[in-house]
N, C-alpha and C. Protein backbone atom coordinates (compact mmCIF):
# COMPACT_ATOMS: atom_id res chain seq x y z
N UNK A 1 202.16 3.74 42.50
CA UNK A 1 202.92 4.66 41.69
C UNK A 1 204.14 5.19 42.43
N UNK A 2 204.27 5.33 43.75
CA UNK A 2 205.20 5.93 44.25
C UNK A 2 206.81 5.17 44.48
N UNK A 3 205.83 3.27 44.67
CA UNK A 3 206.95 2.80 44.77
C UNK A 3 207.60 2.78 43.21
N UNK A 4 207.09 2.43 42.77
CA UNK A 4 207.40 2.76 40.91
C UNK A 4 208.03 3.63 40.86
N UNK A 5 207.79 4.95 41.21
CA UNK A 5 209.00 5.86 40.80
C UNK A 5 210.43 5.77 41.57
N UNK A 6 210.37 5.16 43.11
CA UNK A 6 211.29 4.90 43.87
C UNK A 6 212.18 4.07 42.98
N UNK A 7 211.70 2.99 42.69
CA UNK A 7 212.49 1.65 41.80
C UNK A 7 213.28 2.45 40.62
N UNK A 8 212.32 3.03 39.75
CA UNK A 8 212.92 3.69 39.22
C UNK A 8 214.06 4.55 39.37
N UNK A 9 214.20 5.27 40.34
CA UNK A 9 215.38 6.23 40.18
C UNK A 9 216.73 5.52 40.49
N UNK A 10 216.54 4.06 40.81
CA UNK A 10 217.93 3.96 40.64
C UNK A 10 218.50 3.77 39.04
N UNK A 11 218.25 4.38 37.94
CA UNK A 11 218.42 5.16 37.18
C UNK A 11 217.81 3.43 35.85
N UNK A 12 216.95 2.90 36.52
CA UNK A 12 216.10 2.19 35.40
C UNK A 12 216.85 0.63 35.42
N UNK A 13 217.77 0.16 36.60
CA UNK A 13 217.96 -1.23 36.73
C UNK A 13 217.09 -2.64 36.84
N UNK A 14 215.68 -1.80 37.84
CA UNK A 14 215.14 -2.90 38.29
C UNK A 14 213.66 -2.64 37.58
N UNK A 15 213.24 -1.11 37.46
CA UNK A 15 212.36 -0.67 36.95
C UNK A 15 212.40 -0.37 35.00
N UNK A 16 211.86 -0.79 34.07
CA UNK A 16 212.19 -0.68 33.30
C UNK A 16 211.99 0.71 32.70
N UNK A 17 210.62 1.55 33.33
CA UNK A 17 209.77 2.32 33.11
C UNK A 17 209.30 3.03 33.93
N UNK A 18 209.57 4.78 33.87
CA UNK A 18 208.92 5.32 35.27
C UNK A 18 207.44 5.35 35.57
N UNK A 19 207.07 5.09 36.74
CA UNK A 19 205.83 5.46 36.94
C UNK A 19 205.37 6.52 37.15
N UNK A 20 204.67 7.38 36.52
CA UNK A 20 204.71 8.54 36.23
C UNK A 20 203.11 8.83 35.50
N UNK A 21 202.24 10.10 35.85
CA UNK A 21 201.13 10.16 35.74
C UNK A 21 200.70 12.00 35.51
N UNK A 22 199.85 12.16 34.63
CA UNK A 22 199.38 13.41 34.64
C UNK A 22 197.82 13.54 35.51
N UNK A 23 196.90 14.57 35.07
CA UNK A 23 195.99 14.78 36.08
C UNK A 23 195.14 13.82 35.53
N UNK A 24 194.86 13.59 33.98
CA UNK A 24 193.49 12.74 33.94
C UNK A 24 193.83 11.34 34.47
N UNK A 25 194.54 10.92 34.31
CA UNK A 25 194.92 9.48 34.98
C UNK A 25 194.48 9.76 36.73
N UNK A 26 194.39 10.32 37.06
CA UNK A 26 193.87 10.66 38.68
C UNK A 26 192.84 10.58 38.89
N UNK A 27 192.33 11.21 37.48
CA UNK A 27 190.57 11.99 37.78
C UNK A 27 190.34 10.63 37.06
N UNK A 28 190.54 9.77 36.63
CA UNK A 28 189.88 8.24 36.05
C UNK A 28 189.74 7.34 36.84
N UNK A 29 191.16 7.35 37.81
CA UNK A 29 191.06 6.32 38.42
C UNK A 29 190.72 6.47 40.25
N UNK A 30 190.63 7.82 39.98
CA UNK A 30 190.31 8.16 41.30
C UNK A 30 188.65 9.09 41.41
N UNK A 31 188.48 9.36 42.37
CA UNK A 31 187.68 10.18 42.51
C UNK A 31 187.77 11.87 42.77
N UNK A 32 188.81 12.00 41.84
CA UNK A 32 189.58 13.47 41.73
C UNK A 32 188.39 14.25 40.89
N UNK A 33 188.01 15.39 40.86
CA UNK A 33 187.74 16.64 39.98
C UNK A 33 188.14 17.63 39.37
N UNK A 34 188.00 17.77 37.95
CA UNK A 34 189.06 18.92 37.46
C UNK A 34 188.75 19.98 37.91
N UNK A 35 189.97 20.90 38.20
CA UNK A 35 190.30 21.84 38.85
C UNK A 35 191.68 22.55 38.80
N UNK A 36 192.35 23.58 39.40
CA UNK A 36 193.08 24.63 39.41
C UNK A 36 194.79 23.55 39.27
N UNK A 37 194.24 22.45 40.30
CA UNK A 37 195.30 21.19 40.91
C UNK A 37 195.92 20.64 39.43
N UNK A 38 194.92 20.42 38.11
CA UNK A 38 195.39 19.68 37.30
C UNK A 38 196.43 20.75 36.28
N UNK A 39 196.60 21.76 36.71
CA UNK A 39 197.91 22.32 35.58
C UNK A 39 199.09 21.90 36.62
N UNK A 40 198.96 21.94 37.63
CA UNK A 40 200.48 21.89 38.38
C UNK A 40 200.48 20.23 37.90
N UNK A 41 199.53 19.24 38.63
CA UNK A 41 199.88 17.99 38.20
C UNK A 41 200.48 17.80 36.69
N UNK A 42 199.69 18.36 35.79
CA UNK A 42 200.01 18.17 34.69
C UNK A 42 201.75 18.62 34.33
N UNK A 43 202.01 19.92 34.76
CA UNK A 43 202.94 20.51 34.78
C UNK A 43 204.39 19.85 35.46
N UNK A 44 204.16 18.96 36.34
CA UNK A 44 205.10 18.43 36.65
C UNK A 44 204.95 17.02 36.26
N UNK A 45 204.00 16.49 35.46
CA UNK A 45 204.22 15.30 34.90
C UNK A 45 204.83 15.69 33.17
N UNK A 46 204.64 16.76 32.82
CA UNK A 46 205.94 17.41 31.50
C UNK A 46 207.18 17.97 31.72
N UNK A 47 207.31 18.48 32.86
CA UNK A 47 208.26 18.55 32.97
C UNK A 47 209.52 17.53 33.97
N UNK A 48 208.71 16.38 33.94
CA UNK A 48 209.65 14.95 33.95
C UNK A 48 210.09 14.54 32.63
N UNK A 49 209.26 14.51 31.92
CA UNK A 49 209.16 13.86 30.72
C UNK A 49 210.28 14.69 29.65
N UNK A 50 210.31 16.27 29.98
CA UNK A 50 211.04 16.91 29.30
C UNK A 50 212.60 17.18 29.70
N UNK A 51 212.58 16.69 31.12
CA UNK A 51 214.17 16.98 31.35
C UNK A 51 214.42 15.43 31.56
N UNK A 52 213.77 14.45 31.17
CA UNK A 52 214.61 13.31 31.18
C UNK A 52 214.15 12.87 29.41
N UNK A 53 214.15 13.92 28.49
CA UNK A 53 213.99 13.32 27.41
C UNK A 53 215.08 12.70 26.82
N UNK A 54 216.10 12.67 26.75
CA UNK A 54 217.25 11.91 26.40
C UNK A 54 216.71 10.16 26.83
N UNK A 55 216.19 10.28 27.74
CA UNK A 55 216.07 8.18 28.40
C UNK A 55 214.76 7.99 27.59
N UNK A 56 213.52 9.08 27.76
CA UNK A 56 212.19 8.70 26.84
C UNK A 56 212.17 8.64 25.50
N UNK A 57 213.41 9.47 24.77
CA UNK A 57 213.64 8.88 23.78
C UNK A 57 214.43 7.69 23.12
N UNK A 58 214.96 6.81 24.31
CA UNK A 58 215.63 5.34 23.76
C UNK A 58 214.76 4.39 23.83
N UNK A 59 213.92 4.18 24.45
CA UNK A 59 212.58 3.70 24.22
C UNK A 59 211.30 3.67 23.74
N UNK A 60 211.08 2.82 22.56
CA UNK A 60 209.81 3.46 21.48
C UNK A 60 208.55 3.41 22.04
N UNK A 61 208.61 3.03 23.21
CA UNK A 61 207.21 2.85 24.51
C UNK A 61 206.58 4.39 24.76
N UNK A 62 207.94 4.98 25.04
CA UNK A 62 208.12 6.28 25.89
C UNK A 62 208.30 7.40 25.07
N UNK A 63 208.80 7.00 23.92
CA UNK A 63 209.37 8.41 23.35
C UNK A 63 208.62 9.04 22.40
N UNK A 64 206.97 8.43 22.30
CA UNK A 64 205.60 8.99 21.90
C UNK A 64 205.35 10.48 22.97
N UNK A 65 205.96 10.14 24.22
CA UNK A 65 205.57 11.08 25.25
C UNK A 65 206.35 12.55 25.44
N UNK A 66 207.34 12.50 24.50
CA UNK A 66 208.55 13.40 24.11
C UNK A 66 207.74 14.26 22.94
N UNK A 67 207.61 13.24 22.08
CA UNK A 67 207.05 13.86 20.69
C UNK A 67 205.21 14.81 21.52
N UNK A 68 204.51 14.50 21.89
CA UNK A 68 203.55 14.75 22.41
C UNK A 68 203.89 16.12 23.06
N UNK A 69 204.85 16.12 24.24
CA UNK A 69 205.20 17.54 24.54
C UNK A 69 205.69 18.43 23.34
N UNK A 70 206.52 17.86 22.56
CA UNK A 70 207.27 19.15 21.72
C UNK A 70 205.85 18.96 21.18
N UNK A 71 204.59 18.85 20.69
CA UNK A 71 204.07 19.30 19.86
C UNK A 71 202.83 20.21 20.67
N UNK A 72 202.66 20.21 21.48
CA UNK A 72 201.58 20.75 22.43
C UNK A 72 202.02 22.65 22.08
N UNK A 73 200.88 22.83 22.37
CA UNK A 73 200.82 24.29 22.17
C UNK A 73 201.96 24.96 23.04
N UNK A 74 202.63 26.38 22.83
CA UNK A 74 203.68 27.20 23.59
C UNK A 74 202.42 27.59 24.61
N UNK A 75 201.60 27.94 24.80
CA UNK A 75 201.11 28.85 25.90
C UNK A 75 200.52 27.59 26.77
N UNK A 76 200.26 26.72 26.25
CA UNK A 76 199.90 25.30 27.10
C UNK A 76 201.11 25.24 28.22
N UNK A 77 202.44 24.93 27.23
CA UNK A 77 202.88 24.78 27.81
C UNK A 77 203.56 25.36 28.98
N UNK A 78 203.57 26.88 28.57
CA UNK A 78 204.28 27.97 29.47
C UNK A 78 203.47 27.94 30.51
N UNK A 79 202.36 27.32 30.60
CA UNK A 79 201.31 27.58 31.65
C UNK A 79 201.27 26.37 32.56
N UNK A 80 201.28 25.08 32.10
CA UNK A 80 201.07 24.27 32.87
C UNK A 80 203.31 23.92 33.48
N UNK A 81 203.83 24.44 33.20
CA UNK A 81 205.64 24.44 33.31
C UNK A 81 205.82 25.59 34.50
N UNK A 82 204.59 26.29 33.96
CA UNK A 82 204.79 28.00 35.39
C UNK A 82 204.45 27.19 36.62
N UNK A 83 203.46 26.50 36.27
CA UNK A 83 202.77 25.94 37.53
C UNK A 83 203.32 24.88 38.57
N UNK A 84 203.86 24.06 37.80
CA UNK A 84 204.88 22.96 38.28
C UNK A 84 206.12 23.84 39.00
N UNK A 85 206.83 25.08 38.45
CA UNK A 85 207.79 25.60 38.73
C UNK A 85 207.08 26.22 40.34
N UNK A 86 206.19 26.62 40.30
CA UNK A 86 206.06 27.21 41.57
C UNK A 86 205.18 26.30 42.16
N UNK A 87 205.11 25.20 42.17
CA UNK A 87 204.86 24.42 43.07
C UNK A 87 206.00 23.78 43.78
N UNK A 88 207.14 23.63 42.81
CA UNK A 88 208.18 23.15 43.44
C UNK A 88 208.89 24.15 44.40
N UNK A 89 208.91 25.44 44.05
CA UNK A 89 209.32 26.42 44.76
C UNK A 89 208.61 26.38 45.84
N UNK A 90 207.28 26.27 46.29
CA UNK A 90 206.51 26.53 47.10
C UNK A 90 206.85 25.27 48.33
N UNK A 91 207.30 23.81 47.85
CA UNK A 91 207.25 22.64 48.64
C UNK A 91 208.66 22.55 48.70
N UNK A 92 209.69 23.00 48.32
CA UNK A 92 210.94 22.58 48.54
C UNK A 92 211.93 23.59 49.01
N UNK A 93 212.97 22.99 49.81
CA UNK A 93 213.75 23.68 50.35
C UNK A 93 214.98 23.62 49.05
């Protein structure tokens, strides 16, 4: 997944599709447990999806994943978006 997203950012030449993952995809394929971890994961796998919605919506693959956020609950979302926000605050300069 990581190189996937690498490929990707050169803005979708070589990669057609980001690689990109929320928490249950972790806890399926891994030996992860739900926990406190899956709103931030989650949280920053919507809020990829939501500030690059302009590209997820030119593709009818992807742009199920657009429609999916705008329809998710407001407090869902304010919650798992808080979380991502201060995780990024917390890891980045």
């Amino acid at each position: 997944n990581v190189y996937g997203m690498g490929l990707f950012s050169d803005g979708g030449i070589f990669a057609t599709k980001p690689y990109i993952c929320g928490s249950a995809y972790f806890m399926k394929m891994m030996d992860f447990k739900k926990g406190e971890w899956c709103n931030t994961m989650d949280g920053l796998y919507w809020r990829f999806i939501d500030r690059n919605r302009k590209f997820f919506l030119t593709n009818p693959r992807l742009s199920m994943m657009v429609r999916i956020f705008d329809k998710m609950k407001t407090d869902r979302k304010k919650l798992i978006l808080s979380e991502a926000d201060k995780f990024i605050k917390q890891n980045t300069t």
